[in-house]
C-alpha atoms as a PDB file:
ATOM      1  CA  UNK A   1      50.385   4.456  -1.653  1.00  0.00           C
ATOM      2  CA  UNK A   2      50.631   1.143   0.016  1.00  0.00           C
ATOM      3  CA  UNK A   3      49.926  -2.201  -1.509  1.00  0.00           C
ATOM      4  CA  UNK A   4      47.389  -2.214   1.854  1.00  0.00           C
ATOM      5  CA  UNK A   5      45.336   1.136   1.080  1.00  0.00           C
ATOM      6  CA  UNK A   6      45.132   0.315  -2.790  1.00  0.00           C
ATOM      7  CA  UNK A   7      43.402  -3.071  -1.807  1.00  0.00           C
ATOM      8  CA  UNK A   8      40.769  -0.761   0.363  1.00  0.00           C
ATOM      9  CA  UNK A   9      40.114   1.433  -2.001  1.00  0.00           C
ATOM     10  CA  UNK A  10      39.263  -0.915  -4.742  1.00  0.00           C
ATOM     11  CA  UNK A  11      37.311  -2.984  -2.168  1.00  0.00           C
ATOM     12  CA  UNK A  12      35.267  -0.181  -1.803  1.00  0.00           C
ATOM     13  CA  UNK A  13      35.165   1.271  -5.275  1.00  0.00           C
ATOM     14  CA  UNK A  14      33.206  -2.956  -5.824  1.00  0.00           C
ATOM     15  CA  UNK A  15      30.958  -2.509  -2.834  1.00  0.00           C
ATOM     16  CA  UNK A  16      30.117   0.714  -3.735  1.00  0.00           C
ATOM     17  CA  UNK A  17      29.329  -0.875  -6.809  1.00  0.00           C
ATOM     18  CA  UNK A  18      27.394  -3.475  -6.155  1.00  0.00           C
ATOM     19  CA  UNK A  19      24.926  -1.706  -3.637  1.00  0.00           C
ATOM     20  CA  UNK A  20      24.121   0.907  -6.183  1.00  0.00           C
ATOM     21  CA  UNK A  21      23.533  -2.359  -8.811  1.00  0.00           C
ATOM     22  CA  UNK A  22      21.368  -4.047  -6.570  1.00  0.00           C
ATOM     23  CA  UNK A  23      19.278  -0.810  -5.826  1.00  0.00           C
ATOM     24  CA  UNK A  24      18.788  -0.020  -9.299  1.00  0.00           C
ATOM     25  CA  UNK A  25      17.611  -3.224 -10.127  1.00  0.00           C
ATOM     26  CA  UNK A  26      13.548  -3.551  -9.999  1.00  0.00           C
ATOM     27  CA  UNK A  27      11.581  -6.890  -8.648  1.00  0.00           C
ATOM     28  CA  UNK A  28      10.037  -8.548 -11.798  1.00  0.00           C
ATOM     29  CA  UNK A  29       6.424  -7.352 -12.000  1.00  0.00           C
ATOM     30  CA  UNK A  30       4.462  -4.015 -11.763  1.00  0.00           C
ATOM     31  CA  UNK A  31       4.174  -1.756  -8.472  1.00  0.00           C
ATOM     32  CA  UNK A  32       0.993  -0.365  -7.583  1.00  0.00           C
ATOM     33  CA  UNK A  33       1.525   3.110  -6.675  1.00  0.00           C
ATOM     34  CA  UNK A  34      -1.056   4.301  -3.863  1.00  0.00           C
ATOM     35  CA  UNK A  35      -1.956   7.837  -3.108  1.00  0.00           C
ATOM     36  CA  UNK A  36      -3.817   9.066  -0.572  1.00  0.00           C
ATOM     37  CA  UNK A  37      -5.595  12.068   0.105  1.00  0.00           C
ATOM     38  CA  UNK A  38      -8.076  13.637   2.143  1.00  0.00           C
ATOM     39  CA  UNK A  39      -7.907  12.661   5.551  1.00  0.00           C
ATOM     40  CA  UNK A  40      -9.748  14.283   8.439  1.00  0.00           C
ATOM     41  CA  UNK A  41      -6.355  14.493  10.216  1.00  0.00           C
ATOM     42  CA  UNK A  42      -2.921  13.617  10.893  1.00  0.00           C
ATOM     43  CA  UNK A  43      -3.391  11.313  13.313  1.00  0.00           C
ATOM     44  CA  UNK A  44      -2.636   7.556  13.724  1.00  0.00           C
ATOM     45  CA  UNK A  45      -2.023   5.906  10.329  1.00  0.00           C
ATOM     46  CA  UNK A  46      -3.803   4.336   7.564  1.00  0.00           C
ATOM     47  CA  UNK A  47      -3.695   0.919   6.303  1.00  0.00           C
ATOM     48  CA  UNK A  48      -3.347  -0.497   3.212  1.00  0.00           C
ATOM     49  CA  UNK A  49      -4.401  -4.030   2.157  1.00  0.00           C
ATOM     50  CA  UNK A  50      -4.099  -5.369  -1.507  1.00  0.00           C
ATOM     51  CA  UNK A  51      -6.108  -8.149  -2.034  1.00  0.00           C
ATOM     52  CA  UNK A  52      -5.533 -10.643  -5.017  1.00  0.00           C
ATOM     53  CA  UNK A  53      -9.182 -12.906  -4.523  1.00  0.00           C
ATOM     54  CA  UNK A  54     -12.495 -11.770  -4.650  1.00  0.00           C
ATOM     55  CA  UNK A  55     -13.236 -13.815  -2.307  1.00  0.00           C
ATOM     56  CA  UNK A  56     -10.944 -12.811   0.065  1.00  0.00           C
ATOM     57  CA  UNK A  57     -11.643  -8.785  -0.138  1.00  0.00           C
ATOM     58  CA  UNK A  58     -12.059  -7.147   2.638  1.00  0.00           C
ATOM     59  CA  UNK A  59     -12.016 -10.383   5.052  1.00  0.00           C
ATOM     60  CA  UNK A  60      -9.590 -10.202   7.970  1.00  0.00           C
ATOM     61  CA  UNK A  61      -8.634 -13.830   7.705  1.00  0.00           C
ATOM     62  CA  UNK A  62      -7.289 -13.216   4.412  1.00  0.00           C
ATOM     63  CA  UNK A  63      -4.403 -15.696   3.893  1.00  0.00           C
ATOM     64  CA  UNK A  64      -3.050 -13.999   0.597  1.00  0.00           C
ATOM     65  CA  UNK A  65      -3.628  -9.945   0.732  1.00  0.00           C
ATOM     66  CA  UNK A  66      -0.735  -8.092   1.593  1.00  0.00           C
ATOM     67  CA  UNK A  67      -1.323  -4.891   3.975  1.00  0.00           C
ATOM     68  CA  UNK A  68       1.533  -1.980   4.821  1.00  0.00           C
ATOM     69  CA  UNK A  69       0.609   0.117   7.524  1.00  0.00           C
ATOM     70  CA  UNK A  70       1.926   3.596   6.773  1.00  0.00           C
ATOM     71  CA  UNK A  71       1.884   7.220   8.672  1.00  0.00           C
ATOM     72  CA  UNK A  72       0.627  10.059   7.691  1.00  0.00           C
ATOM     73  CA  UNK A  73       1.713  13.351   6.792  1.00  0.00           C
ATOM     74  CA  UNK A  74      -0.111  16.589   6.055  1.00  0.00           C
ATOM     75  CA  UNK A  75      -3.634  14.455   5.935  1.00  0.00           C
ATOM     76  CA  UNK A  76      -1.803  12.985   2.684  1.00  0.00           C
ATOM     77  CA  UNK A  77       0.112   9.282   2.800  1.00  0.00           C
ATOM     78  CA  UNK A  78       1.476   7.297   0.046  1.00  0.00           C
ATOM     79  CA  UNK A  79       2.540   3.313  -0.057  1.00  0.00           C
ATOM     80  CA  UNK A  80       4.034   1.283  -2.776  1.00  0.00           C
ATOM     81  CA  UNK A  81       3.200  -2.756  -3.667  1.00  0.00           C
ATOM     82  CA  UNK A  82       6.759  -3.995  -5.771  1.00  0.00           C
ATOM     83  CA  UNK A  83       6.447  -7.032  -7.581  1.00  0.00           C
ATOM     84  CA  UNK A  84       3.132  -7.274  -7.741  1.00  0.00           C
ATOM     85  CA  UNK A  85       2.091 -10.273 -10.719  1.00  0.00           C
ATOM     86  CA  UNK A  86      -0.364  -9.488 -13.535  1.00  0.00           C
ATOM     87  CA  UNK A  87      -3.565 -10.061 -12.780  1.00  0.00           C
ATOM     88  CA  UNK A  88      -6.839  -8.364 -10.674  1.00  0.00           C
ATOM     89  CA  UNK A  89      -6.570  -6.760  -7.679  1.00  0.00           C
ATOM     90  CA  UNK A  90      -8.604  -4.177  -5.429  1.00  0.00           C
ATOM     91  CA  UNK A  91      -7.086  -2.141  -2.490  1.00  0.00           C
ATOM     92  CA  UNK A  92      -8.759  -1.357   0.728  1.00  0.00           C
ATOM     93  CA  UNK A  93      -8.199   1.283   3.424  1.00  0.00           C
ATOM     94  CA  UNK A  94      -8.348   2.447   6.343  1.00  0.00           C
ATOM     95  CA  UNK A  95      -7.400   5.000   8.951  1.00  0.00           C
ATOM     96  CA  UNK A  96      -5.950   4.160  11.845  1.00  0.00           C
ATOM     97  CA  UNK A  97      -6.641   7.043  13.941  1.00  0.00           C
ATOM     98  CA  UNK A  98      -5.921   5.424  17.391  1.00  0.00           C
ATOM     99  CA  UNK A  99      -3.273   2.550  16.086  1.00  0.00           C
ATOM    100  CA  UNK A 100      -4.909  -0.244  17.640  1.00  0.00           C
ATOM    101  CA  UNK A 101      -5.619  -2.216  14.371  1.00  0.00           C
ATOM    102  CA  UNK A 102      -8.971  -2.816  14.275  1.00  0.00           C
ATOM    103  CA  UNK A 103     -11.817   0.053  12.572  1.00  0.00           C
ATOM    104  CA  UNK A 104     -14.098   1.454  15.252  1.00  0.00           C
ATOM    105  CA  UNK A 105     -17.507   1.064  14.608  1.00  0.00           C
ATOM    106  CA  UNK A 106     -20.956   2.479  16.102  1.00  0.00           C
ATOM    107  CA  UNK A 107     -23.585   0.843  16.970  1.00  0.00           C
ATOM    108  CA  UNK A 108     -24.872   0.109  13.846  1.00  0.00           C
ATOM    109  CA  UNK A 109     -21.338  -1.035  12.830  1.00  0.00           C
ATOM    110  CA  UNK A 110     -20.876   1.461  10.671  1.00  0.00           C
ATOM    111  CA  UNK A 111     -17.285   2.713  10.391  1.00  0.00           C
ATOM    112  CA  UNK A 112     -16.044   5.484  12.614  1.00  0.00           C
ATOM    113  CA  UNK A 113     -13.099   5.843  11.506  1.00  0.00           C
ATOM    114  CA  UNK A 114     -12.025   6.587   7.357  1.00  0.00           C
ATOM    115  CA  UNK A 115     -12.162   3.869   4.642  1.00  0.00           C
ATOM    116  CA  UNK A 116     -10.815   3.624   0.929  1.00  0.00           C
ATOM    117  CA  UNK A 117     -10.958   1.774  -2.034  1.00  0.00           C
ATOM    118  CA  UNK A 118      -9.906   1.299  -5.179  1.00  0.00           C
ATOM    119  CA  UNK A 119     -11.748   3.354  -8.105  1.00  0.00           C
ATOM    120  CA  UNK A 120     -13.392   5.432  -5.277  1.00  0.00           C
ATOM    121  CA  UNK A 121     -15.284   2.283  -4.815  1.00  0.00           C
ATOM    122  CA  UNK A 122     -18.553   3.631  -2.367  1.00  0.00           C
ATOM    123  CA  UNK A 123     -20.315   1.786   0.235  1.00  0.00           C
ATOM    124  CA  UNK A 124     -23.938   1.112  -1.109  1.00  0.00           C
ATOM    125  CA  UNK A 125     -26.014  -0.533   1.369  1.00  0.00           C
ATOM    126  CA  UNK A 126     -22.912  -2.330   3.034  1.00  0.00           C
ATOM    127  CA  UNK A 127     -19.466  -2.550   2.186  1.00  0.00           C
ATOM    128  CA  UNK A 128     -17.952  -1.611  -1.093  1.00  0.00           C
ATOM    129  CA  UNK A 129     -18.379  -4.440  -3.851  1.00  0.00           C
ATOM    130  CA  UNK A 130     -14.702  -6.344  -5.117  1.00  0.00           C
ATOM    131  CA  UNK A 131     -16.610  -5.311  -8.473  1.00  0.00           C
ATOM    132  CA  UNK A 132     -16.324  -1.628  -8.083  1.00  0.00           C
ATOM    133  CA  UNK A 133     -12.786  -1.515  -6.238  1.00  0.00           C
ATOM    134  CA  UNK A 134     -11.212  -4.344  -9.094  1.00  0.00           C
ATOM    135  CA  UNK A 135      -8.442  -2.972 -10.898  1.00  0.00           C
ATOM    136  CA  UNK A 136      -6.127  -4.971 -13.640  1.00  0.00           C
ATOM    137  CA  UNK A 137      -2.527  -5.194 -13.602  1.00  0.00           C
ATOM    138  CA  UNK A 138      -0.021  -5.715 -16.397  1.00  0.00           C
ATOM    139  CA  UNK A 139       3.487  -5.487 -17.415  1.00  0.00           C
ATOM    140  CA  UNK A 140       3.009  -1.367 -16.426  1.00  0.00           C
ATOM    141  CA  UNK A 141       3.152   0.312 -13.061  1.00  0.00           C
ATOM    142  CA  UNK A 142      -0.425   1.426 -11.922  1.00  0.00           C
ATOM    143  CA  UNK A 143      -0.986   4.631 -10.242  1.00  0.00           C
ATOM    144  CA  UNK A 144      -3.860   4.676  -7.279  1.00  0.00           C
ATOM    145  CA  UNK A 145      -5.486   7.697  -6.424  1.00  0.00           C
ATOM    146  CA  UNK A 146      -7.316   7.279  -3.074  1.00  0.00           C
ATOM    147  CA  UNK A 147      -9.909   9.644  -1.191  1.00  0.00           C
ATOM    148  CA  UNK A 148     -10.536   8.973   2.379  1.00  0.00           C
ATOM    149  CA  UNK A 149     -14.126   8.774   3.319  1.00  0.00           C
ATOM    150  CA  UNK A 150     -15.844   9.645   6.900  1.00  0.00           C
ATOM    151  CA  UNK A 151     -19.398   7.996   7.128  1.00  0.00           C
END
């Protein structure tokens, strides 16, 4: 074996190395694990906002929540927030059936197309409350089990 090969191989034995390092290394902080089930259909996808302020839940201007968009198979999609810093948080959702971004309403702007929260949070009169949709967040990974619901 030349001097040439050996220097290849061990040059790969280091990357190979260091990419499977750097993959089993987590972010610092907790990851929210989101599940979702019962969708009407396959179609489009959902989206998935985290939001860290009360007073920013469920606002589209929202400077600091984080939203994935992310398809959907078998009415069933799943997501995953890494990093994510102690504290409260509530997650919002909702299906995408046409991917354009924006929930359809009707005329009464209620939503046409499927929302989530949190908890199961439920609309009561208007949109789900931060105070039924708040979760806490610790040290621990947090599993999210989501329902779709059609209104």
């Amino acid at each position: 074996m030349s001097a040439g090969n050996t220097t290849r191989i061990l040059a790969t034995i280091l990357i190979t190395s260091c990419i499977a390092y750097a993959q089993d290394t987590k972010p610092e902080g907790a990851t929210i694990i989101v599940e979702i089930s019962k969708f009407r259909n396959s179609k489009g996808v959902v989206q998935v906002t985290l939001y860290d302020k009360e007073a920013d839940f469920l606002k589209e201007d929202s400077k600091t929540a984080i939203t994935i968009r992310v398809e959907i198979e078998d009415k069933k999609a799943a997501c995953e927030f890494v990093g994510v810093k102690p504290g409260k948080y509530a997650v919002a959702l909702m299906h995408d059936e046409d991917k354009n971004g924006e929930m359809k309403t009707n005329f009464i702007g209620l939503p046409k197309e499927g929302i989530g929260m949190s908890r199961n949070a439920k609309p009561r009169f208007g949109p789900p409350k931060w105070k039924d949709a708040v979760f806490t967040v610790g040290d621990e990974d947090v599993p999210l089990e989501i329902s779709m619901m059609y209104l």
